[in-house]
C-alpha atoms as a PDB file:
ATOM      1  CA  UNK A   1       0.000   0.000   0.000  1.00  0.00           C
ATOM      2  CA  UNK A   2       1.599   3.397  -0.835  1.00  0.00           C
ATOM      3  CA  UNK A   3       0.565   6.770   1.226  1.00  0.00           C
ATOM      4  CA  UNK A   4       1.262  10.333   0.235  1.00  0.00           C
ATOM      5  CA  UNK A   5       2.108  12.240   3.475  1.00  0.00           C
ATOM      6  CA  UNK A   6       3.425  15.648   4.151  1.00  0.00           C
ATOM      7  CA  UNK A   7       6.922  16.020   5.726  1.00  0.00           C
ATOM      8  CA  UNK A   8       7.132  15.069   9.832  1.00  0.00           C
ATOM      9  CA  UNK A   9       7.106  11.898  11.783  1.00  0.00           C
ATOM     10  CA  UNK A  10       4.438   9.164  11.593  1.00  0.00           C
ATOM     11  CA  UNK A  11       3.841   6.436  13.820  1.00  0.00           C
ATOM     12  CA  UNK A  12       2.408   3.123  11.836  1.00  0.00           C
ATOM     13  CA  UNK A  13      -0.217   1.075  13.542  1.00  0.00           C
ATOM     14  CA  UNK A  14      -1.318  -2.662  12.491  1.00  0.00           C
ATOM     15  CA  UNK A  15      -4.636  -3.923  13.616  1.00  0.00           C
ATOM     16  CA  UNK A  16      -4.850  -7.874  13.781  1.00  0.00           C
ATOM     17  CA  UNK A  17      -7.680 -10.384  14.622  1.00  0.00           C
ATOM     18  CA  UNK A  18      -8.394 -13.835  14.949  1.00  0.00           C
ATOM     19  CA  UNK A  19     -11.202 -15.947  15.131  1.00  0.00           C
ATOM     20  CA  UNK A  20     -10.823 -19.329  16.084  1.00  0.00           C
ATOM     21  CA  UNK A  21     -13.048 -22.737  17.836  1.00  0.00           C
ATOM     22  CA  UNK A  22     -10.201 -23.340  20.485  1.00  0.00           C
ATOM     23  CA  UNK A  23      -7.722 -21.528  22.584  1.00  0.00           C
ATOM     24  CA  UNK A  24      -4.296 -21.208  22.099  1.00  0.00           C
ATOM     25  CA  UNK A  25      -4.106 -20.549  18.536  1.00  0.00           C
ATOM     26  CA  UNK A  26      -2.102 -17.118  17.223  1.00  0.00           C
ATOM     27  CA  UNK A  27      -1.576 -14.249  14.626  1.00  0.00           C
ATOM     28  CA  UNK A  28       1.517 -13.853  12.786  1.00  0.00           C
ATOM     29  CA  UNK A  29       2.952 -11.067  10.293  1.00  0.00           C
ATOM     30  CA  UNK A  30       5.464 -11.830   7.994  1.00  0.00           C
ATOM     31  CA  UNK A  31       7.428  -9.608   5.703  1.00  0.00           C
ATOM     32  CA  UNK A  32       6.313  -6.103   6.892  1.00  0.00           C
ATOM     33  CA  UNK A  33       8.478  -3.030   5.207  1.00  0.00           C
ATOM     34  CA  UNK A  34       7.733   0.319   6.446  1.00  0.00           C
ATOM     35  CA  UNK A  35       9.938   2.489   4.075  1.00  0.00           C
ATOM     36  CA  UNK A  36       9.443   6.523   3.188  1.00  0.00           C
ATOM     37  CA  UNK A  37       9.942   6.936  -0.326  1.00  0.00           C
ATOM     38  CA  UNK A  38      10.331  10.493  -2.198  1.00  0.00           C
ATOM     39  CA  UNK A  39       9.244  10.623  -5.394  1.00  0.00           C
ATOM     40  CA  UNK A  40       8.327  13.584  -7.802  1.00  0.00           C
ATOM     41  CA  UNK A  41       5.145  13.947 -10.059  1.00  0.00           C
ATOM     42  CA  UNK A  42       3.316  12.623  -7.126  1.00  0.00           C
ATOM     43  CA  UNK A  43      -0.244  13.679  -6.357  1.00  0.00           C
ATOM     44  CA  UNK A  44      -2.870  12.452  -4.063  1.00  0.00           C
ATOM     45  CA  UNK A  45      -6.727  11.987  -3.561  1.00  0.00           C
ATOM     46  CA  UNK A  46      -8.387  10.794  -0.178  1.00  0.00           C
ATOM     47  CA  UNK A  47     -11.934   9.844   0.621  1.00  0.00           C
ATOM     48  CA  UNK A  48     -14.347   8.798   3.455  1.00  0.00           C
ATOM     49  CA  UNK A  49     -17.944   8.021   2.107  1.00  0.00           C
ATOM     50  CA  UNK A  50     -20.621   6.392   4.655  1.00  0.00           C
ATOM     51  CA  UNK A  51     -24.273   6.008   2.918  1.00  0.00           C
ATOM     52  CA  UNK A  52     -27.106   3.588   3.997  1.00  0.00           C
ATOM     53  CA  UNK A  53     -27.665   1.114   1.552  1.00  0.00           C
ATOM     54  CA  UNK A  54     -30.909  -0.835   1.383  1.00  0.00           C
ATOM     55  CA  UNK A  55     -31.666  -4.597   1.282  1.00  0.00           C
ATOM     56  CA  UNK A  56     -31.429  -5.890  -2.356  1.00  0.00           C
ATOM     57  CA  UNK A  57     -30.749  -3.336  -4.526  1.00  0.00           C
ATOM     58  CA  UNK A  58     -26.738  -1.788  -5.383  1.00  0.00           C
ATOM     59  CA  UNK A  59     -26.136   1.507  -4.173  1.00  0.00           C
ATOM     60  CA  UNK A  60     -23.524   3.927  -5.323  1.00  0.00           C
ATOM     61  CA  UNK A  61     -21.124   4.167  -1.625  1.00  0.00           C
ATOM     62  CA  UNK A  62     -18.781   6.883  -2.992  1.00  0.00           C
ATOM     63  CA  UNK A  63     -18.492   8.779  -6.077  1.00  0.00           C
ATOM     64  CA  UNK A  64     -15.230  10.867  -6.869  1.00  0.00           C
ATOM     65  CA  UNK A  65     -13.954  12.959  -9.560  1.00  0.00           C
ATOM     66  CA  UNK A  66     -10.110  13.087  -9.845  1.00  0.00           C
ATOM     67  CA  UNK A  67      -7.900  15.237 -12.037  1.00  0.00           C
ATOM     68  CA  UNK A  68      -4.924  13.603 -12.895  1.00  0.00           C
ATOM     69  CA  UNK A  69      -1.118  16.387 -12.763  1.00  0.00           C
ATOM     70  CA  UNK A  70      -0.177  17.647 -15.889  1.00  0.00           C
ATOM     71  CA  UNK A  71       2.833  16.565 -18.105  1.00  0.00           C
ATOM     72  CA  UNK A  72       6.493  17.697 -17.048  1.00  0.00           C
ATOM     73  CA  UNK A  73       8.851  17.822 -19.455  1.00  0.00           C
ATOM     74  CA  UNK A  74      12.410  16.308 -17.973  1.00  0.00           C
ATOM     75  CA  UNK A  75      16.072  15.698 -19.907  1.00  0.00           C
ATOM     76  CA  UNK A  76      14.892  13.044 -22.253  1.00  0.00           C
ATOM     77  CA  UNK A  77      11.334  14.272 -23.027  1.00  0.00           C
ATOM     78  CA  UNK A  78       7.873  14.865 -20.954  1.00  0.00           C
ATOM     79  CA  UNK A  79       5.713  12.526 -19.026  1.00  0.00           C
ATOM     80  CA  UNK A  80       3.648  10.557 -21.309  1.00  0.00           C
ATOM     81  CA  UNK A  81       1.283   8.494 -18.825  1.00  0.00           C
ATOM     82  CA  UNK A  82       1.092   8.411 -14.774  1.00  0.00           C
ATOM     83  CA  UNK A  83       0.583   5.363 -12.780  1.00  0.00           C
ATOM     84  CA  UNK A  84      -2.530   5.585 -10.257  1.00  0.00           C
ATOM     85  CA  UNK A  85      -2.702   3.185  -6.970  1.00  0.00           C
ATOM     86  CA  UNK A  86      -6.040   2.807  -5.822  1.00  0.00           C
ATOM     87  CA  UNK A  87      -6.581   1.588  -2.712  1.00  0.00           C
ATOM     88  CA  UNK A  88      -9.962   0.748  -1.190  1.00  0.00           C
ATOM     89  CA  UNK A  89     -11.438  -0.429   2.515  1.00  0.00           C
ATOM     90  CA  UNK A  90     -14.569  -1.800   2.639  1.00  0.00           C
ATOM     91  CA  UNK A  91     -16.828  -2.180   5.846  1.00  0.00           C
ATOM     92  CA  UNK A  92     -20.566  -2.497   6.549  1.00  0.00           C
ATOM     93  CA  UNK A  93     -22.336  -2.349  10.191  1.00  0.00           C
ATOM     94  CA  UNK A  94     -23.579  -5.670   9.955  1.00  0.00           C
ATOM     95  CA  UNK A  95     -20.307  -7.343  10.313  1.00  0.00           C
ATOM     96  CA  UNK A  96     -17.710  -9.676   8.378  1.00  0.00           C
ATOM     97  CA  UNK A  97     -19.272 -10.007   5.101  1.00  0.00           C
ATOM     98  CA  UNK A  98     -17.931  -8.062   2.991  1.00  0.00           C
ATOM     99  CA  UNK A  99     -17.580  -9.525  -1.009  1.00  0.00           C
ATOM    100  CA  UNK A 100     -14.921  -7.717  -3.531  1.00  0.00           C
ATOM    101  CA  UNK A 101     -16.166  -8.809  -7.100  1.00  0.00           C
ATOM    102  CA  UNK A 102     -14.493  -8.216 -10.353  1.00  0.00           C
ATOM    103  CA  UNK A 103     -16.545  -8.023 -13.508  1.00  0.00           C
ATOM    104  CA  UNK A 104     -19.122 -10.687 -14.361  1.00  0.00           C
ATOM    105  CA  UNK A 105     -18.736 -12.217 -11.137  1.00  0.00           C
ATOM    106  CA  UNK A 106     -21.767 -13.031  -9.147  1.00  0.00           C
ATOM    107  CA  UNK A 107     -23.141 -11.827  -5.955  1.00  0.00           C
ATOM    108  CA  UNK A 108     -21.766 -14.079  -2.586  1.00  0.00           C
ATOM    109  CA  UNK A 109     -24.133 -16.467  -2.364  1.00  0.00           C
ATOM    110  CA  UNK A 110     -22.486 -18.700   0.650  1.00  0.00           C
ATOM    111  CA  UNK A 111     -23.484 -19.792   3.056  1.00  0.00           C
ATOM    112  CA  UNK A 112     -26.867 -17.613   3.162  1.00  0.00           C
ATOM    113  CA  UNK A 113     -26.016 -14.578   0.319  1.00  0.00           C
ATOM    114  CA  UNK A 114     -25.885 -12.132   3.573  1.00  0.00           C
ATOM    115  CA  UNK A 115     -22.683 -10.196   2.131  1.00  0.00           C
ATOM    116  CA  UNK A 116     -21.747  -7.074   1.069  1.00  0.00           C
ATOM    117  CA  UNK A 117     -20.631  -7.368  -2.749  1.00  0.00           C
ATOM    118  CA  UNK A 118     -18.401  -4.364  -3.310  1.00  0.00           C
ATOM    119  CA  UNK A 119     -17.304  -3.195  -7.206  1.00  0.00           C
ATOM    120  CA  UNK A 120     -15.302  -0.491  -8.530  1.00  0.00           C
ATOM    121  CA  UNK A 121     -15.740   1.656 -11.530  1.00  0.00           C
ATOM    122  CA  UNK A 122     -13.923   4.122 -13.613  1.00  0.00           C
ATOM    123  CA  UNK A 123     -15.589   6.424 -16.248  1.00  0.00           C
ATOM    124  CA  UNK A 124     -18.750   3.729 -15.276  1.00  0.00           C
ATOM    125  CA  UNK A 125     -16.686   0.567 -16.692  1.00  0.00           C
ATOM    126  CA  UNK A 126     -16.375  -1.872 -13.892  1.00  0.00           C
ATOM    127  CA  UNK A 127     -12.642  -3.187 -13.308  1.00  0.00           C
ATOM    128  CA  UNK A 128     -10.856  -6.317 -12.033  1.00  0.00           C
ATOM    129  CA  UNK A 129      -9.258  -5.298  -9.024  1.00  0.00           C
ATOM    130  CA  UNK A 130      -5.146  -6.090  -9.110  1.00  0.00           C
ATOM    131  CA  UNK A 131      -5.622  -7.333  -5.315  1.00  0.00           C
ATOM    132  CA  UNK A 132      -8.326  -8.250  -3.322  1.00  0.00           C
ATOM    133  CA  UNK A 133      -8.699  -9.885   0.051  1.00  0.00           C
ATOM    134  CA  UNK A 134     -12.407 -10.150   1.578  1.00  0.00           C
ATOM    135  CA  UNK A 135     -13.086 -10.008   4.956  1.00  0.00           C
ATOM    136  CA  UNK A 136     -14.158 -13.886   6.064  1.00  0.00           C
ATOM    137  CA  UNK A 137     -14.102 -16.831   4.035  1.00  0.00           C
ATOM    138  CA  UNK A 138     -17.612 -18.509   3.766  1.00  0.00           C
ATOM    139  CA  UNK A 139     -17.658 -20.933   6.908  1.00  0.00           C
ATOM    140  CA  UNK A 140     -19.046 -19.455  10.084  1.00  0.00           C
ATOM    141  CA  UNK A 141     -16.810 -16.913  12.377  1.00  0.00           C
ATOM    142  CA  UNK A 142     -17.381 -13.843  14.471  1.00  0.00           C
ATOM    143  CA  UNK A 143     -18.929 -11.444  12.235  1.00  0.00           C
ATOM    144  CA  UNK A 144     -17.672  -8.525  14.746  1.00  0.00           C
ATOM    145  CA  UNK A 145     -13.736  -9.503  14.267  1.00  0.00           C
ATOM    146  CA  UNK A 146     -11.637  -7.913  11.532  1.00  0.00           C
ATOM    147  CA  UNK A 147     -13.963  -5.954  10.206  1.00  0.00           C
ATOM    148  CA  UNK A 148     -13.346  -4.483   6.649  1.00  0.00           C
ATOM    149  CA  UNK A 149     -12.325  -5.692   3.247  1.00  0.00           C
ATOM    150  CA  UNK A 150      -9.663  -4.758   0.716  1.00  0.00           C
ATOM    151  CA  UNK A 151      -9.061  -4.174  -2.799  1.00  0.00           C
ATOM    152  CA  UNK A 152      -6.277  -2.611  -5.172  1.00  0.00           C
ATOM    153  CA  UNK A 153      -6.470  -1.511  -8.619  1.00  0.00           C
ATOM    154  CA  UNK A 154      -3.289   0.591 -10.602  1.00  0.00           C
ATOM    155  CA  UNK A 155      -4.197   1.805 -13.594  1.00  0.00           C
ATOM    156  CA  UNK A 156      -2.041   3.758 -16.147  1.00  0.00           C
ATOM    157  CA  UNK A 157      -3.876   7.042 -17.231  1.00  0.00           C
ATOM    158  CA  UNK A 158      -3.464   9.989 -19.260  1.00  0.00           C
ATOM    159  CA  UNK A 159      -1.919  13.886 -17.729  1.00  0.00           C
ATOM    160  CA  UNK A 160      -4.284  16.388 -17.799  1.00  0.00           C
ATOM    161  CA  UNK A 161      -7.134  13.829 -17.750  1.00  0.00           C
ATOM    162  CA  UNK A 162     -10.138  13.942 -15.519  1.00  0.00           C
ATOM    163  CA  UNK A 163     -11.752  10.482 -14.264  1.00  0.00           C
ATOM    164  CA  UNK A 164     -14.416   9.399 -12.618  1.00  0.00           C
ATOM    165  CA  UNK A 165     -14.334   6.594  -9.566  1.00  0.00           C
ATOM    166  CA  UNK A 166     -16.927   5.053  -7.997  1.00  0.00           C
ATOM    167  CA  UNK A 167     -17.311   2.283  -5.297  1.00  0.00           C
ATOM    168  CA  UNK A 168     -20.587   0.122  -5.818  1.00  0.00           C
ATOM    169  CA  UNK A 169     -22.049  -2.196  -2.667  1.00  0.00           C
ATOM    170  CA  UNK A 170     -24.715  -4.414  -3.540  1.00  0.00           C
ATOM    171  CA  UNK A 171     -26.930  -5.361  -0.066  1.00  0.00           C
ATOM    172  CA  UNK A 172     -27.476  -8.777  -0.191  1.00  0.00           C
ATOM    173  CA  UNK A 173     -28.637  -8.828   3.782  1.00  0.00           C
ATOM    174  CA  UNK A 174     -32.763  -9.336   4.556  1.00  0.00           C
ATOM    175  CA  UNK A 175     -32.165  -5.543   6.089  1.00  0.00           C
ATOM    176  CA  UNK A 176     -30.867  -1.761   5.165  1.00  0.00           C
ATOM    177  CA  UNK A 177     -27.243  -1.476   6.749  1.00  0.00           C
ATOM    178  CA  UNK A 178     -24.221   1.087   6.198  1.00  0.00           C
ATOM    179  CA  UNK A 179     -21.985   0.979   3.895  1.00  0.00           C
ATOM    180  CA  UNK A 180     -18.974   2.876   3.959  1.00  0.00           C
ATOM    181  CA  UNK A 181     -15.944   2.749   1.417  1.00  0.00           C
ATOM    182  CA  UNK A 182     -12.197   4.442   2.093  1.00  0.00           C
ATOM    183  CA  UNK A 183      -9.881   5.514  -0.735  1.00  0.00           C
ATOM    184  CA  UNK A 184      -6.186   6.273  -1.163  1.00  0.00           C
ATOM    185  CA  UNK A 185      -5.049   7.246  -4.707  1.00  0.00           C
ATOM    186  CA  UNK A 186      -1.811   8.030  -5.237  1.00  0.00           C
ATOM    187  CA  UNK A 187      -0.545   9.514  -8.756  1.00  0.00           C
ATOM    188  CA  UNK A 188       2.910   9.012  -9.680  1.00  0.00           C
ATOM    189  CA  UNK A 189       4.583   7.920 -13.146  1.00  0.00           C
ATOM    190  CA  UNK A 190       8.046   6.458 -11.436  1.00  0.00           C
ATOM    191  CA  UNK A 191       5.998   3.793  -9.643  1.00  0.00           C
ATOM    192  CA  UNK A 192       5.892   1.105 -12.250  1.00  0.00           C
ATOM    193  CA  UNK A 193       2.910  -1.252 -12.933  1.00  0.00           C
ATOM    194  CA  UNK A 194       2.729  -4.964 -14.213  1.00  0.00           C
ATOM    195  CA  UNK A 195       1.060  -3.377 -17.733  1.00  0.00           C
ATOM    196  CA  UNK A 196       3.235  -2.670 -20.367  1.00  0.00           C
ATOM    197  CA  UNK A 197       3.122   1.402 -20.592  1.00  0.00           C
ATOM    198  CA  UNK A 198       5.278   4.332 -22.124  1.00  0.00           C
ATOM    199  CA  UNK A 199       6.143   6.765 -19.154  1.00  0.00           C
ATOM    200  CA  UNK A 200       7.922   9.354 -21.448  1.00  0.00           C
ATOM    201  CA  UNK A 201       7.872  10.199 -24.832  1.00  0.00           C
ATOM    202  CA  UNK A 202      11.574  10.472 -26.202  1.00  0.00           C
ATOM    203  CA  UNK A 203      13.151  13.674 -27.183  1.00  0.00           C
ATOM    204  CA  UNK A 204      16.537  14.829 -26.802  1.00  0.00           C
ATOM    205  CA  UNK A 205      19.369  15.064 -29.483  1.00  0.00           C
ATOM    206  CA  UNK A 206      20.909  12.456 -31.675  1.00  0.00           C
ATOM    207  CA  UNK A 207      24.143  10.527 -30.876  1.00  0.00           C
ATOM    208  CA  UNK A 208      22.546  10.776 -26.707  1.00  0.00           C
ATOM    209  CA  UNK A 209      22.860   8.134 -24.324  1.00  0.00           C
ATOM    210  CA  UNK A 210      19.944   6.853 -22.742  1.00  0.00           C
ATOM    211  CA  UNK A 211      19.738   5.491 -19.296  1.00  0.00           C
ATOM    212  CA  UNK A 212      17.141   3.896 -17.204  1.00  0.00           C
ATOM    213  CA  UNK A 213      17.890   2.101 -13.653  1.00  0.00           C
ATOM    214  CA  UNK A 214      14.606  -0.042 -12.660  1.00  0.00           C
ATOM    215  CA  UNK A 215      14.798  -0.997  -8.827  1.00  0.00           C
ATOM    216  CA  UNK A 216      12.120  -3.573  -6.850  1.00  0.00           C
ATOM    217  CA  UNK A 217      10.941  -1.471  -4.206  1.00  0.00           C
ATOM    218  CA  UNK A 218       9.307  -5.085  -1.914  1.00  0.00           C
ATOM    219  CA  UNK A 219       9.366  -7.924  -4.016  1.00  0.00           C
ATOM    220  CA  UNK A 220      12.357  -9.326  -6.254  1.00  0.00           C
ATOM    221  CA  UNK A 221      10.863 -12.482  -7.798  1.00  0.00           C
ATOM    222  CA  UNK A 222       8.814  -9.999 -10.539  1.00  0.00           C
ATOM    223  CA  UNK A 223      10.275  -9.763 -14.199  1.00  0.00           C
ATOM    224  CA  UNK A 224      10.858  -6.447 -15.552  1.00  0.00           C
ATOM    225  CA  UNK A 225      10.915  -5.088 -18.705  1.00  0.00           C
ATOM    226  CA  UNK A 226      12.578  -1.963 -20.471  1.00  0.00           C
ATOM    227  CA  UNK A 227      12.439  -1.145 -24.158  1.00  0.00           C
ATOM    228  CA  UNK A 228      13.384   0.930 -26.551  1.00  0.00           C
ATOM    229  CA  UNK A 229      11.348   1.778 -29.776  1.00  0.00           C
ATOM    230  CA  UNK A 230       7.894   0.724 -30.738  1.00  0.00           C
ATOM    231  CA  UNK A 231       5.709  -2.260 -31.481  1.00  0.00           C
ATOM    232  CA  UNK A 232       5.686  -2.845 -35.017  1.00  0.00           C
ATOM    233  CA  UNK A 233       1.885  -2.604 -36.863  1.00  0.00           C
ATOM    234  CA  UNK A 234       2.512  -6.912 -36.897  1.00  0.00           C
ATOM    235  CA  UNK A 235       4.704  -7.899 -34.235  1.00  0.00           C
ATOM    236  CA  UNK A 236       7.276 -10.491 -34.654  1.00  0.00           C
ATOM    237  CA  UNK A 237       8.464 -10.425 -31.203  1.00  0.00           C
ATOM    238  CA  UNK A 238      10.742  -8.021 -29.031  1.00  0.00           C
ATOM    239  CA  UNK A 239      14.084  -8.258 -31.181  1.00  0.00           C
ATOM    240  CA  UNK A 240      12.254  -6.850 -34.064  1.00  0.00           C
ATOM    241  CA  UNK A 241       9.615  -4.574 -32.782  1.00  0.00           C
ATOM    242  CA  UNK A 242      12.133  -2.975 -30.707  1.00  0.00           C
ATOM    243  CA  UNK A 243      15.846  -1.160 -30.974  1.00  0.00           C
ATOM    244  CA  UNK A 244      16.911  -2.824 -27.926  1.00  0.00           C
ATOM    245  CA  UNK A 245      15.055  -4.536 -24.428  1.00  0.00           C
ATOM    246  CA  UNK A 246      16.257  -5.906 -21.613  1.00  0.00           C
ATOM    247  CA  UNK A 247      14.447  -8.231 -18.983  1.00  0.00           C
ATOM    248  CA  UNK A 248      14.890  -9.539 -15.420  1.00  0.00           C
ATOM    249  CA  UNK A 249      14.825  -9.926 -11.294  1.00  0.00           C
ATOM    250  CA  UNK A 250      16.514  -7.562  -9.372  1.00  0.00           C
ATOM    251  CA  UNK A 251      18.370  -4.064 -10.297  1.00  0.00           C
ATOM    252  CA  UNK A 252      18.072  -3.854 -13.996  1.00  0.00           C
ATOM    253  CA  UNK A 253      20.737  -1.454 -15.665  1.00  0.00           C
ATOM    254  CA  UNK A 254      19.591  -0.335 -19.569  1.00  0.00           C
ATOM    255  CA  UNK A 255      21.193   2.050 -21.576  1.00  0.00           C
ATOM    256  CA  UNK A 256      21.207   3.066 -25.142  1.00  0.00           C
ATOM    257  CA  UNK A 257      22.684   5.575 -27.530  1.00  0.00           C
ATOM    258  CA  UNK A 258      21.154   6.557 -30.349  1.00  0.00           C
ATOM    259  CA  UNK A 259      22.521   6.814 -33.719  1.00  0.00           C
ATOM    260  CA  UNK A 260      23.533  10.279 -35.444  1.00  0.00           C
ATOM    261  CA  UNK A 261      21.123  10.038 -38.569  1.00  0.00           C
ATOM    262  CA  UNK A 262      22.902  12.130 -41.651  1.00  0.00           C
ATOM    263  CA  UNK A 263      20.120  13.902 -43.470  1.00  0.00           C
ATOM    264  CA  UNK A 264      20.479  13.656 -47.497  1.00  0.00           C
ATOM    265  CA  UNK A 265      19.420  16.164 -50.075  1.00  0.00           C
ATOM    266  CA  UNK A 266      17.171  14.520 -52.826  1.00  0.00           C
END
């Protein structure tokens, strides 16, 4: 999860719950990173919308226009496309049933359809969230511990561009209860997603050297990709569509110059 915070000194809490048919048993956290990361072209959004939503029907929990920053031109051309990190929390006053769907999927139907089924749209197109975790499986359990689900979706959008988000719930409890949905977007073009992308369009003189340094910031098993060029109208694969790409784990290092081009008189 990534915050956008003003400079001073924050204290990070973690909230943890267990529900279980004997004593004894525990909770565990495993591979927690707390870093502060500075960035440029970052921007964020933040909401808190709480809105009664009857039995049976899907009401609209929060609806939010956002304006993503405008280009900035830098040494080797301007920003062509920002990555956005949306980050959701879902919760009801019922308890732990809470749903996240992606598109097509049906309503929680187990073991008695009482759930929350959350959904997020952009520009009114529903989207597969890029992580999701509800908040119970579907066997019985305290419905008053760990309240809350959570889902992620990163998109890749355009500068200048304004978007529309909204957070659906669908009430599938015999009874009106509250729904209330929590967002975190944060706009930055140096975070990279798992969607190929073009984060600058290329300008800068002939016979330059290009350099790009791609670093995990938590997990080092992903592959990572850097090219240089452009998909050809009928691709024939990377060594042809491209001038030069490199993949891998870890630190990748990629540079390229670019060849002085003599211009002929006809």
């Amino acid at each position: 999860m990534y915050v956008v915070l003003s400079a001073g000194s924050y204290t990070v809490k973690f909230q943890t719950a267990v529900w279980s048919g004997s004593t004894g048993n525990g909770l565990r956290m495993n591979d927690t990173r707390v870093a502060a990361l500075n960035f440029p072209d970052k921007q964020r959004n933040s909401w808190d919308s709480t809105v009664s939503c009857p039995s049976g029907t899907e009401t609209t929990v929060l609806n939010q226009n956002f304006t993503v920053p405008a280009t900035r031109k830098l040494a080797v051309g301007s920003i062509k496309k920002y990555v956005a990190v949306v980050t959701v929390y879902m919760w009801n006053n019922y308890g732990r049933r809470n749903a996240v769907k992606n598109a097509g999927e049906p309503n929680e139907s187990s073991p008695d359809g009482s759930w929350f089924n959350w959904r997020i749209y952009v520009n009114d197109t529903q989207k597969d969230w890029t992580e999701r975790r509800n908040d119970r499986g579907t066997s019985d359990g305290s419905l008053g511990s760990g309240v809350g689900a959570y889902g992620q979706l990163r998109l890749v959008l355009d500068p200048s561009t304004t978007y529309n988000l909204k957070v659906k719930a669908y009430n599938g409890i015999s009874a009106a209860y509250n729904g209330r949905a929590v967002v975190e977007i944060m706009l930055c073009p140096w975070i990279m997603t798992d969607e190929d992308y073009e984060p600058v369009s290329l300008d800068f003189p002939q016979g330059s050297t290009l350099y790009v340094t791609i670093e995990p910031l938590h997990d080092n098993t992903a592959t990572k990709y850097v090219r240089v060029g452009k998909q050809r109208f009928v691709s024939f694969g990377d060594s042809t569509d491209y001038y030069k790409a490199l993949s891998g784990t870890g630190i990748l290092e990629f540079n390229y110059t670019f060849e002085t081009v003599e211009v002929v008189k006809s």
